[in-house]
PDB file of N, CA and C in Angstrom:
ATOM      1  N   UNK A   1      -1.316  -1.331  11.562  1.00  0.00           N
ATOM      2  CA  UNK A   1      -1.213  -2.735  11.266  1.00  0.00           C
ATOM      3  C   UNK A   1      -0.738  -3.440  12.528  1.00  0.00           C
ATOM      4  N   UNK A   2      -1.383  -4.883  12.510  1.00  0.00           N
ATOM      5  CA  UNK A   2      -1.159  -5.187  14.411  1.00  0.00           C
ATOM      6  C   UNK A   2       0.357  -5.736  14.002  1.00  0.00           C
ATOM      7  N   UNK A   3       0.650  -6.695  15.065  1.00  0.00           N
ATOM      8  CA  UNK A   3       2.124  -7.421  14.842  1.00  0.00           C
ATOM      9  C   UNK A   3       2.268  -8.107  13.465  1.00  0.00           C
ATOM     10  N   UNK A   4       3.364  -8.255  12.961  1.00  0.00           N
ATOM     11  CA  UNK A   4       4.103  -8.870  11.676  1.00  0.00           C
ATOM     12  C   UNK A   4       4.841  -8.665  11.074  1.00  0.00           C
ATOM     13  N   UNK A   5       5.592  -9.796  10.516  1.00  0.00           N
ATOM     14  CA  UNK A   5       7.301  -9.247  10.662  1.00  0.00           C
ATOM     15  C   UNK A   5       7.161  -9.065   8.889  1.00  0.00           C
ATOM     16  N   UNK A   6       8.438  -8.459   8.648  1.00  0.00           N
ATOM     17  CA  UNK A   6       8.449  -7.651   7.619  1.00  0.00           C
ATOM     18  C   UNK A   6       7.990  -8.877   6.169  1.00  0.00           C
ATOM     19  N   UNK A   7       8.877 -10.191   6.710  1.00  0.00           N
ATOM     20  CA  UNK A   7       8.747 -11.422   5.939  1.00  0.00           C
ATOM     21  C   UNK A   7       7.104 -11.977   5.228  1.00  0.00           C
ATOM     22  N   UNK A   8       6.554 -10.820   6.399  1.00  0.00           N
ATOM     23  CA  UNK A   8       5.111 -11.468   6.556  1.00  0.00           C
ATOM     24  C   UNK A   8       4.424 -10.347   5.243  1.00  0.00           C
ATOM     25  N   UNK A   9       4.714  -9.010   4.905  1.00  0.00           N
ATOM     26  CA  UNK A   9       3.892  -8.510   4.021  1.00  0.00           C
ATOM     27  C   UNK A   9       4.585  -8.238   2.917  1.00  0.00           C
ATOM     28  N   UNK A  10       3.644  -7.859   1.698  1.00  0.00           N
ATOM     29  CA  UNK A  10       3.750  -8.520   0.018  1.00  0.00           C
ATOM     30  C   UNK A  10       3.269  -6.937  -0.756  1.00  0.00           C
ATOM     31  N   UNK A  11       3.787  -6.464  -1.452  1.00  0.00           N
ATOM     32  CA  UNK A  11       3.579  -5.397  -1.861  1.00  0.00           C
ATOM     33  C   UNK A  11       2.595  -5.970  -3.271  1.00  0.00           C
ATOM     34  N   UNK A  12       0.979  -5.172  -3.038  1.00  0.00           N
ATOM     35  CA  UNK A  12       0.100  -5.550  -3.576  1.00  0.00           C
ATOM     36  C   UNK A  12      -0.359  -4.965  -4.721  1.00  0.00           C
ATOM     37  N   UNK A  13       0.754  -3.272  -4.745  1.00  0.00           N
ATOM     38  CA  UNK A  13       0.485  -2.309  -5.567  1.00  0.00           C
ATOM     39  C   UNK A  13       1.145  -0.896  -5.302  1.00  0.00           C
ATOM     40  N   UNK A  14       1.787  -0.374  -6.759  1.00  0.00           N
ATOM     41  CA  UNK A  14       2.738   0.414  -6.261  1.00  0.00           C
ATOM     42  C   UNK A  14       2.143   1.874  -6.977  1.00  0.00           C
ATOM     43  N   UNK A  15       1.939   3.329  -6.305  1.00  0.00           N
ATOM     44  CA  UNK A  15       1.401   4.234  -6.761  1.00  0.00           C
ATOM     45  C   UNK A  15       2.170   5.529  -6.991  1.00  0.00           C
ATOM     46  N   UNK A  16       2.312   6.231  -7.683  1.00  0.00           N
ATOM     47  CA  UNK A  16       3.079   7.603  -8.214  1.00  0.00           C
ATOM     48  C   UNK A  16       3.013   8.477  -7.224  1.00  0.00           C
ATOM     49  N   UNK A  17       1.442   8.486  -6.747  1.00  0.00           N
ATOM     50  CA  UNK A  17       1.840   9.726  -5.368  1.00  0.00           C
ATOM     51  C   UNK A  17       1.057   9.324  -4.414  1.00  0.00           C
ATOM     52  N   UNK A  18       1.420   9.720  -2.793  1.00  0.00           N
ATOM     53  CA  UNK A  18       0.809   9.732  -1.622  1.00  0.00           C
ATOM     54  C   UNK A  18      -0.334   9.303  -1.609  1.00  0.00           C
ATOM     55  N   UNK A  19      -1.463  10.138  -2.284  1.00  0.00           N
ATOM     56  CA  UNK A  19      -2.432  10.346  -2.063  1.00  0.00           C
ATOM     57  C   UNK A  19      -3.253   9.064  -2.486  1.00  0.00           C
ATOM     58  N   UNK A  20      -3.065   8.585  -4.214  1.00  0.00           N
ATOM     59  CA  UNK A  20      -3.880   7.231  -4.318  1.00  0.00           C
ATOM     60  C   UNK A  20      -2.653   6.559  -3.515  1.00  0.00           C
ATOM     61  N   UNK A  21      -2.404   6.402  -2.935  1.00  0.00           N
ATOM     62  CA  UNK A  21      -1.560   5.369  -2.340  1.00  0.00           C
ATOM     63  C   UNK A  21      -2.697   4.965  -1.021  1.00  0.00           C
ATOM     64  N   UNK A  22      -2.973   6.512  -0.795  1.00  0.00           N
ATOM     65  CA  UNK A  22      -3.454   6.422   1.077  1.00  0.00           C
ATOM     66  C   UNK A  22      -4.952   6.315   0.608  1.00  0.00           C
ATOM     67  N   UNK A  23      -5.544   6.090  -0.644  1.00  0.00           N
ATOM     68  CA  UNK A  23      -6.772   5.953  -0.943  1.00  0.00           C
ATOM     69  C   UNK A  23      -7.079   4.774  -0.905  1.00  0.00           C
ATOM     70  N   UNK A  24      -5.883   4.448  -1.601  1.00  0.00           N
ATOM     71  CA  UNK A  24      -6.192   2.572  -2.068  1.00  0.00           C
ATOM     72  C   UNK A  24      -5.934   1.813  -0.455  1.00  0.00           C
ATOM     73  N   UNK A  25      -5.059   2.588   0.363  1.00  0.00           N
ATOM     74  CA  UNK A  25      -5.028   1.844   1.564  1.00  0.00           C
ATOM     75  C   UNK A  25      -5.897   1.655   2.648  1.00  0.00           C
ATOM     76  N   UNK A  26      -7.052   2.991   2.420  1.00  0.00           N
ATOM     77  CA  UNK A  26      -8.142   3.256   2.919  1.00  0.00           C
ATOM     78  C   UNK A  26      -9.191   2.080   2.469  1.00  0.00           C
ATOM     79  N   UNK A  27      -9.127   1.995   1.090  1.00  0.00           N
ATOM     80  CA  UNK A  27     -10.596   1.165   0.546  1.00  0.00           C
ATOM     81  C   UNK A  27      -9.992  -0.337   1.077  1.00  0.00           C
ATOM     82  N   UNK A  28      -8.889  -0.857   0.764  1.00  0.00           N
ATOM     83  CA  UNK A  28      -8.356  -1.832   2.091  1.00  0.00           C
ATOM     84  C   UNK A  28      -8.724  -2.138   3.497  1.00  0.00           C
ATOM     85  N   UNK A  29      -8.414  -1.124   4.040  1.00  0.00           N
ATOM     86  CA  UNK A  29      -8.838  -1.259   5.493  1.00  0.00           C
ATOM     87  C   UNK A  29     -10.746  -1.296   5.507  1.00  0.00           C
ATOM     88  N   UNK A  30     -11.374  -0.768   4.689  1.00  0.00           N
ATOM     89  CA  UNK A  30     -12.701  -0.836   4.445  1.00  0.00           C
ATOM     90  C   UNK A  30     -13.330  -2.018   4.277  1.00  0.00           C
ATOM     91  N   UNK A  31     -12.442  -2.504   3.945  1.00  0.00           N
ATOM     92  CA  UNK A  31     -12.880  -4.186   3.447  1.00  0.00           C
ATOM     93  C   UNK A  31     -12.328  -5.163   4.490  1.00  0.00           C
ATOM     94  N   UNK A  32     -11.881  -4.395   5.491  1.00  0.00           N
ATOM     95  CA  UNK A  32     -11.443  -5.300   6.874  1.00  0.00           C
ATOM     96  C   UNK A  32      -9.605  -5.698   6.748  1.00  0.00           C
ATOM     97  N   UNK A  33      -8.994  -5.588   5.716  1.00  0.00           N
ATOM     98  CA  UNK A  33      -7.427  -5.717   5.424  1.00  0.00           C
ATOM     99  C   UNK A  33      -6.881  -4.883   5.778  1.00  0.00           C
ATOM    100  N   UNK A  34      -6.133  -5.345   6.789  1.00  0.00           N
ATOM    101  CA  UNK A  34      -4.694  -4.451   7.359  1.00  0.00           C
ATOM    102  C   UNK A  34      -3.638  -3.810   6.193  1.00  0.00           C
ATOM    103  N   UNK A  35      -3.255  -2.537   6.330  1.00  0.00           N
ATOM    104  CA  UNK A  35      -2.330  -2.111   5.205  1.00  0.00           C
ATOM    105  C   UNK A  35      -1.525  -1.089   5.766  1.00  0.00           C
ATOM    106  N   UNK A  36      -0.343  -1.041   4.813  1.00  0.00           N
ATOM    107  CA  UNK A  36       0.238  -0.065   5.365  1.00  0.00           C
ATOM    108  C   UNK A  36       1.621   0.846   3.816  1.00  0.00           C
ATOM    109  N   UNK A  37       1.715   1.420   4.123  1.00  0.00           N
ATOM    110  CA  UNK A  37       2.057   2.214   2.739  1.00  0.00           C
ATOM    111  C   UNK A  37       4.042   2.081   3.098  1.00  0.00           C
ATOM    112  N   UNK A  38       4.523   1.949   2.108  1.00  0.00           N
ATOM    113  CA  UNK A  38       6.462   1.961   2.261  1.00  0.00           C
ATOM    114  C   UNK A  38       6.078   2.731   1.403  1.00  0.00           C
ATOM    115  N   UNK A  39       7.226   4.204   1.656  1.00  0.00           N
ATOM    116  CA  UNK A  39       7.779   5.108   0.974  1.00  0.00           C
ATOM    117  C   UNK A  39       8.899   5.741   1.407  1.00  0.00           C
ATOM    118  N   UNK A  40       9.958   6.259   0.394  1.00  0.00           N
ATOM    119  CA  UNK A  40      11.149   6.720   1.217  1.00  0.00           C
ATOM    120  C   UNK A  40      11.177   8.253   0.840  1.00  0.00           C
ATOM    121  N   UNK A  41      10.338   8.968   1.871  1.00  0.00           N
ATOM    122  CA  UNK A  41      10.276  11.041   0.914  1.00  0.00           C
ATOM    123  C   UNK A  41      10.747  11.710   2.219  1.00  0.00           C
ATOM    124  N   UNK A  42      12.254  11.162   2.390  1.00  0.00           N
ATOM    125  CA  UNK A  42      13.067  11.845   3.575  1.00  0.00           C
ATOM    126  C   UNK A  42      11.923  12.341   4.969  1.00  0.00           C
ATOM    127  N   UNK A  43      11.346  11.716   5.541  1.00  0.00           N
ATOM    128  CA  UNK A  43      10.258  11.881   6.374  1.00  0.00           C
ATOM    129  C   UNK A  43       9.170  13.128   5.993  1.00  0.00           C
ATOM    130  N   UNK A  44       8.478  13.012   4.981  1.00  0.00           N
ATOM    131  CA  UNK A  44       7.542  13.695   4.433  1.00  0.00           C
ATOM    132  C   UNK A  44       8.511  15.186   3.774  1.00  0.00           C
ATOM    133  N   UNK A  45       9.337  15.464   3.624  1.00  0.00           N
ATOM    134  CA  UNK A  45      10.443  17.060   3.558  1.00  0.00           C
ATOM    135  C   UNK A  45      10.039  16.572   1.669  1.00  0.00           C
ATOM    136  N   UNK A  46      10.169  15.172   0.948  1.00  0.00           N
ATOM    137  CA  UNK A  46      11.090  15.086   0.066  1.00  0.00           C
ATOM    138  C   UNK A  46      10.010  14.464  -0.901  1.00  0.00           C
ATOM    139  N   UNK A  47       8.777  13.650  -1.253  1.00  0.00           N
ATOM    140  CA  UNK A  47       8.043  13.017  -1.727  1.00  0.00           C
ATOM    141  C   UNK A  47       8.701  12.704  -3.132  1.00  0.00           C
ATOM    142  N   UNK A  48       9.386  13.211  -3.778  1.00  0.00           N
ATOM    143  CA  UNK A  48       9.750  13.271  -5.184  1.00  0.00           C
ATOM    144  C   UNK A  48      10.701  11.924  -4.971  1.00  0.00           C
ATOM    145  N   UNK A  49      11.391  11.603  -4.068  1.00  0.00           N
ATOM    146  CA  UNK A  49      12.285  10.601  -3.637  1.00  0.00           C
ATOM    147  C   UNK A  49      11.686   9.144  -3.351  1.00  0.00           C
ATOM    148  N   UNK A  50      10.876   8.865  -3.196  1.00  0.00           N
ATOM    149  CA  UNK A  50      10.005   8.148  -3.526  1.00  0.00           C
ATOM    150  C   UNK A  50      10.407   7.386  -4.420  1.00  0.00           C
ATOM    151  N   UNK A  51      10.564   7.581  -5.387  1.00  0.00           N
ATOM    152  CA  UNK A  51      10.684   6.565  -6.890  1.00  0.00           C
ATOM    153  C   UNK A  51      11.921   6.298  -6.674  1.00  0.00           C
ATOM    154  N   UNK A  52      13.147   6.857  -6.270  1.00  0.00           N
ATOM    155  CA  UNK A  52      14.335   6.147  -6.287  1.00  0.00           C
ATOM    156  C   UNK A  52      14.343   4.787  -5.095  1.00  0.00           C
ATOM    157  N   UNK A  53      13.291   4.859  -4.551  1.00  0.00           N
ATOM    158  CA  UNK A  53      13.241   3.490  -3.793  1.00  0.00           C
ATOM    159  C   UNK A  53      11.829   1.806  -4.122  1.00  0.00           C
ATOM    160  N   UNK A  54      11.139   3.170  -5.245  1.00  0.00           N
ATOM    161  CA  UNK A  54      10.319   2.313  -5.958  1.00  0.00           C
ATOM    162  C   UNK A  54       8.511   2.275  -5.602  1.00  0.00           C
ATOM    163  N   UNK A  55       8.997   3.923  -5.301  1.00  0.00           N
ATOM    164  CA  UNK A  55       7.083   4.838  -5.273  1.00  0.00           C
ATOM    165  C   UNK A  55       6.651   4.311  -4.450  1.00  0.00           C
ATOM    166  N   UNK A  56       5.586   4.840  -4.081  1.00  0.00           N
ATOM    167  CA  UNK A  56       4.598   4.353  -2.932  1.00  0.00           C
ATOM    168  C   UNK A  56       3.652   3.335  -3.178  1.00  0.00           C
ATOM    169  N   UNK A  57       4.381   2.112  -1.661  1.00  0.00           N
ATOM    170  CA  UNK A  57       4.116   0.963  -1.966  1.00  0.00           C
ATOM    171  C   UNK A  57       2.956   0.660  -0.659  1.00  0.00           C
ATOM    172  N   UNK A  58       2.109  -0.280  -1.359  1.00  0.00           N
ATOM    173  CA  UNK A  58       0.693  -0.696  -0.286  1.00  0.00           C
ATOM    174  C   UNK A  58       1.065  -2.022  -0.260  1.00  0.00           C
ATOM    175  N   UNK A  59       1.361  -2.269   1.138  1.00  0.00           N
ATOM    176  CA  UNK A  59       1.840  -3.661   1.299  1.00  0.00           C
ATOM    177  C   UNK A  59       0.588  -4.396   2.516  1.00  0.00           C
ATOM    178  N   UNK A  60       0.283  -5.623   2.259  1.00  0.00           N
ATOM    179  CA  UNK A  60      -0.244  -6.064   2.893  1.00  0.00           C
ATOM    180  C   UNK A  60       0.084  -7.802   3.434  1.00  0.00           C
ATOM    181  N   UNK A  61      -0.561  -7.966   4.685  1.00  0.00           N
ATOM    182  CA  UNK A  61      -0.224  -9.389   5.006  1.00  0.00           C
ATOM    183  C   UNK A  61      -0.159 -10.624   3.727  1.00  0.00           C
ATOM    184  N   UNK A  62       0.681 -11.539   3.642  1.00  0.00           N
ATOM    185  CA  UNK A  62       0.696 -12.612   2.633  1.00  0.00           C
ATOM    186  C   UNK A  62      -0.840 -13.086   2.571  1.00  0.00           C
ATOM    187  N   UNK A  63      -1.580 -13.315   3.277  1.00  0.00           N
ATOM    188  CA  UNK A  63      -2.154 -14.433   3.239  1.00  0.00           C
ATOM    189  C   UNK A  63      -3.663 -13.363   2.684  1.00  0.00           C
ATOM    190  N   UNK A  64      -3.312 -12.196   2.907  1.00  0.00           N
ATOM    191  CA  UNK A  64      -4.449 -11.545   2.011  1.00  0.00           C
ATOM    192  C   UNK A  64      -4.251 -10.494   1.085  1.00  0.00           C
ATOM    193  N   UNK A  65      -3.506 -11.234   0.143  1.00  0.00           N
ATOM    194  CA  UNK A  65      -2.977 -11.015  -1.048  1.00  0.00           C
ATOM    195  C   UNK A  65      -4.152 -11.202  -2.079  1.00  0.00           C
ATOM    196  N   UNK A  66      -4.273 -11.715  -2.222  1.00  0.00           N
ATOM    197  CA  UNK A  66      -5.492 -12.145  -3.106  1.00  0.00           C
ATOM    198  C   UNK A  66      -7.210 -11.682  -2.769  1.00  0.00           C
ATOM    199  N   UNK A  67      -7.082 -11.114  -1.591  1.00  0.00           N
ATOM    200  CA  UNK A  67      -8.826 -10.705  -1.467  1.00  0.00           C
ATOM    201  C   UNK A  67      -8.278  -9.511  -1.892  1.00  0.00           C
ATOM    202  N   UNK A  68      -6.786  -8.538  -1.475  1.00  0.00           N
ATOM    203  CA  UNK A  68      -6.470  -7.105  -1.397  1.00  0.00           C
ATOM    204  C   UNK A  68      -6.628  -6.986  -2.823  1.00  0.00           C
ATOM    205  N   UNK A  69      -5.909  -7.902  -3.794  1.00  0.00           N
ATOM    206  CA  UNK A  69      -6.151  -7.418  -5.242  1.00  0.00           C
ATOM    207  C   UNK A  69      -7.198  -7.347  -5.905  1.00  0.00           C
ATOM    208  N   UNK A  70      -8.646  -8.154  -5.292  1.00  0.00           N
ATOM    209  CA  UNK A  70      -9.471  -8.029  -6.032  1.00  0.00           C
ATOM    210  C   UNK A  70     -10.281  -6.715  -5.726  1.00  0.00           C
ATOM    211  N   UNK A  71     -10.122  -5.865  -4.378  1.00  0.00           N
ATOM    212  CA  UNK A  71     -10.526  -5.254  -3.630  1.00  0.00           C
ATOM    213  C   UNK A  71      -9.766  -3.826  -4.686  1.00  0.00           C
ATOM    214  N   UNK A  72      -8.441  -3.962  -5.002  1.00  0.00           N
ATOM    215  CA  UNK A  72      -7.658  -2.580  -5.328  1.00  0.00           C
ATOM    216  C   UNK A  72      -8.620  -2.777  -7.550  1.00  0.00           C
ATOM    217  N   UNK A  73      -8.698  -4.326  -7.628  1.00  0.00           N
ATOM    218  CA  UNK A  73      -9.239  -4.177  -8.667  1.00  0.00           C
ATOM    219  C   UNK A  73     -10.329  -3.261  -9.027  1.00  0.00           C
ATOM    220  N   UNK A  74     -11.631  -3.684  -7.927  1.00  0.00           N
ATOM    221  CA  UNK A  74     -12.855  -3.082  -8.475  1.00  0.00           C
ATOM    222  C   UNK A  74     -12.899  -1.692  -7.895  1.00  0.00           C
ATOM    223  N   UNK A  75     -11.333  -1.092  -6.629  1.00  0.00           N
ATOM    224  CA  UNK A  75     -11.926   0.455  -6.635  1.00  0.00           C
ATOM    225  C   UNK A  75     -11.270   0.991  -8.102  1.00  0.00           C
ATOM    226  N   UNK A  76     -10.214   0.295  -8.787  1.00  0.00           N
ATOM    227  CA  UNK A  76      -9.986   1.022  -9.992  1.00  0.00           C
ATOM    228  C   UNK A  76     -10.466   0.982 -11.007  1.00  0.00           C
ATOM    229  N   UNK A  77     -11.358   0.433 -10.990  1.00  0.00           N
ATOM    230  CA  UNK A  77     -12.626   0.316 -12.633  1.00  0.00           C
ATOM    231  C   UNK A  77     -13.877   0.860 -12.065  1.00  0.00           C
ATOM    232  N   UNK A  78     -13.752   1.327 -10.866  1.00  0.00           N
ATOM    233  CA  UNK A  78     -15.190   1.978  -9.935  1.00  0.00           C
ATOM    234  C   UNK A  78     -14.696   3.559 -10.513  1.00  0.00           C
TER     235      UNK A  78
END
Protein backbone atom coordinates (compact mmCIF):
# COMPACT_ATOMS: atom_id res chain seq x y z
CA UNK A 1 0.00 0.00 0.00
CA UNK A 2 1.70 3.41 -1.16
CA UNK A 3 1.78 6.35 1.54
CA UNK A 4 -1.22 6.89 4.13
CA UNK A 5 -1.63 7.60 7.41
CA UNK A 6 -3.37 5.27 9.58
CA UNK A 7 -6.42 8.05 9.85
CA UNK A 8 -6.64 7.47 6.21
CA UNK A 9 -7.83 3.56 6.16
CA UNK A 10 -11.37 1.99 7.17
CA UNK A 11 -11.70 -1.56 7.95
CA UNK A 12 -13.98 -2.91 5.11
CA UNK A 13 -14.24 -6.48 6.46
CA UNK A 14 -13.20 -8.64 9.15
CA UNK A 15 -12.25 -12.55 8.52
CA UNK A 16 -11.72 -15.72 10.97
CA UNK A 17 -8.56 -16.80 9.26
CA UNK A 18 -5.48 -15.61 7.21
CA UNK A 19 -6.26 -17.10 4.34
CA UNK A 20 -9.88 -15.53 3.20
CA UNK A 21 -8.49 -12.56 4.60
CA UNK A 22 -5.42 -12.63 1.96
CA UNK A 23 -8.07 -13.78 -0.67
CA UNK A 24 -10.41 -11.06 -0.24
CA UNK A 25 -7.30 -8.73 -0.26
CA UNK A 26 -6.13 -10.21 -3.42
CA UNK A 27 -9.62 -9.85 -5.35
CA UNK A 28 -9.11 -6.05 -4.05
CA UNK A 29 -5.98 -5.36 -5.41
CA UNK A 30 -7.50 -7.06 -8.72
CA UNK A 31 -9.87 -4.50 -9.04
CA UNK A 32 -7.05 -1.84 -8.80
CA UNK A 33 -7.69 -1.08 -4.63
CA UNK A 34 -4.88 -0.81 -2.42
CA UNK A 35 -5.27 -3.16 0.75
CA UNK A 36 -3.72 -4.31 3.41
CA UNK A 37 -4.66 -6.93 6.18
CA UNK A 38 -4.30 -5.84 10.46
CA UNK A 39 -3.79 -8.83 12.49
CA UNK A 40 -2.19 -9.37 15.83
CA UNK A 41 -0.75 -13.54 15.65
CA UNK A 42 2.50 -12.57 17.65
CA UNK A 43 4.40 -12.19 14.19
CA UNK A 44 2.93 -15.20 12.40
CA UNK A 45 4.21 -17.85 15.84
CA UNK A 46 0.43 -17.28 17.19
CA UNK A 47 -2.67 -16.86 14.54
CA UNK A 48 -5.24 -18.01 17.18
CA UNK A 49 -4.53 -14.43 18.80
CA UNK A 50 -5.96 -12.74 16.28
CA UNK A 51 -9.46 -12.47 17.68
CA UNK A 52 -8.37 -11.00 20.92
CA UNK A 53 -7.56 -7.93 18.83
CA UNK A 54 -10.57 -8.41 16.51
CA UNK A 55 -9.53 -11.16 13.57
CA UNK A 56 -8.19 -10.42 10.48
CA UNK A 57 -8.92 -7.14 9.31
CA UNK A 58 -8.86 -5.83 5.37
CA UNK A 59 -8.52 -2.30 5.62
CA UNK A 60 -8.59 -0.04 2.87
CA UNK A 61 -8.18 3.75 1.86
CA UNK A 62 -11.48 5.92 2.99
CA UNK A 63 -12.32 7.10 -0.13
CA UNK A 64 -12.61 3.51 -1.58
CA UNK A 65 -14.76 2.20 0.76
CA UNK A 66 -17.57 1.82 -1.19
CA UNK A 67 -16.19 0.37 -4.64
CA UNK A 68 -14.08 -2.25 -1.95
CA UNK A 69 -17.52 -3.38 -0.59
CA UNK A 70 -19.16 -3.93 -3.60
CA UNK A 71 -16.06 -5.72 -4.93
CA UNK A 72 -15.80 -8.08 -1.37
CA UNK A 73 -19.75 -8.32 -2.13
CA UNK A 74 -19.84 -10.08 -5.48
CA UNK A 75 -16.50 -12.30 -4.66
CA UNK A 76 -18.80 -13.65 -1.79
CA UNK A 77 -21.97 -14.66 -3.63
CA UNK A 78 -19.40 -15.71 -6.62
Amino acid sequence: MESSSASDLIVVHTFASQPEAEIAKSALQSAGIDAMIKADTAGGMRPHLAWSGGGFQVLVREEDVGEAKEVLEGWASA
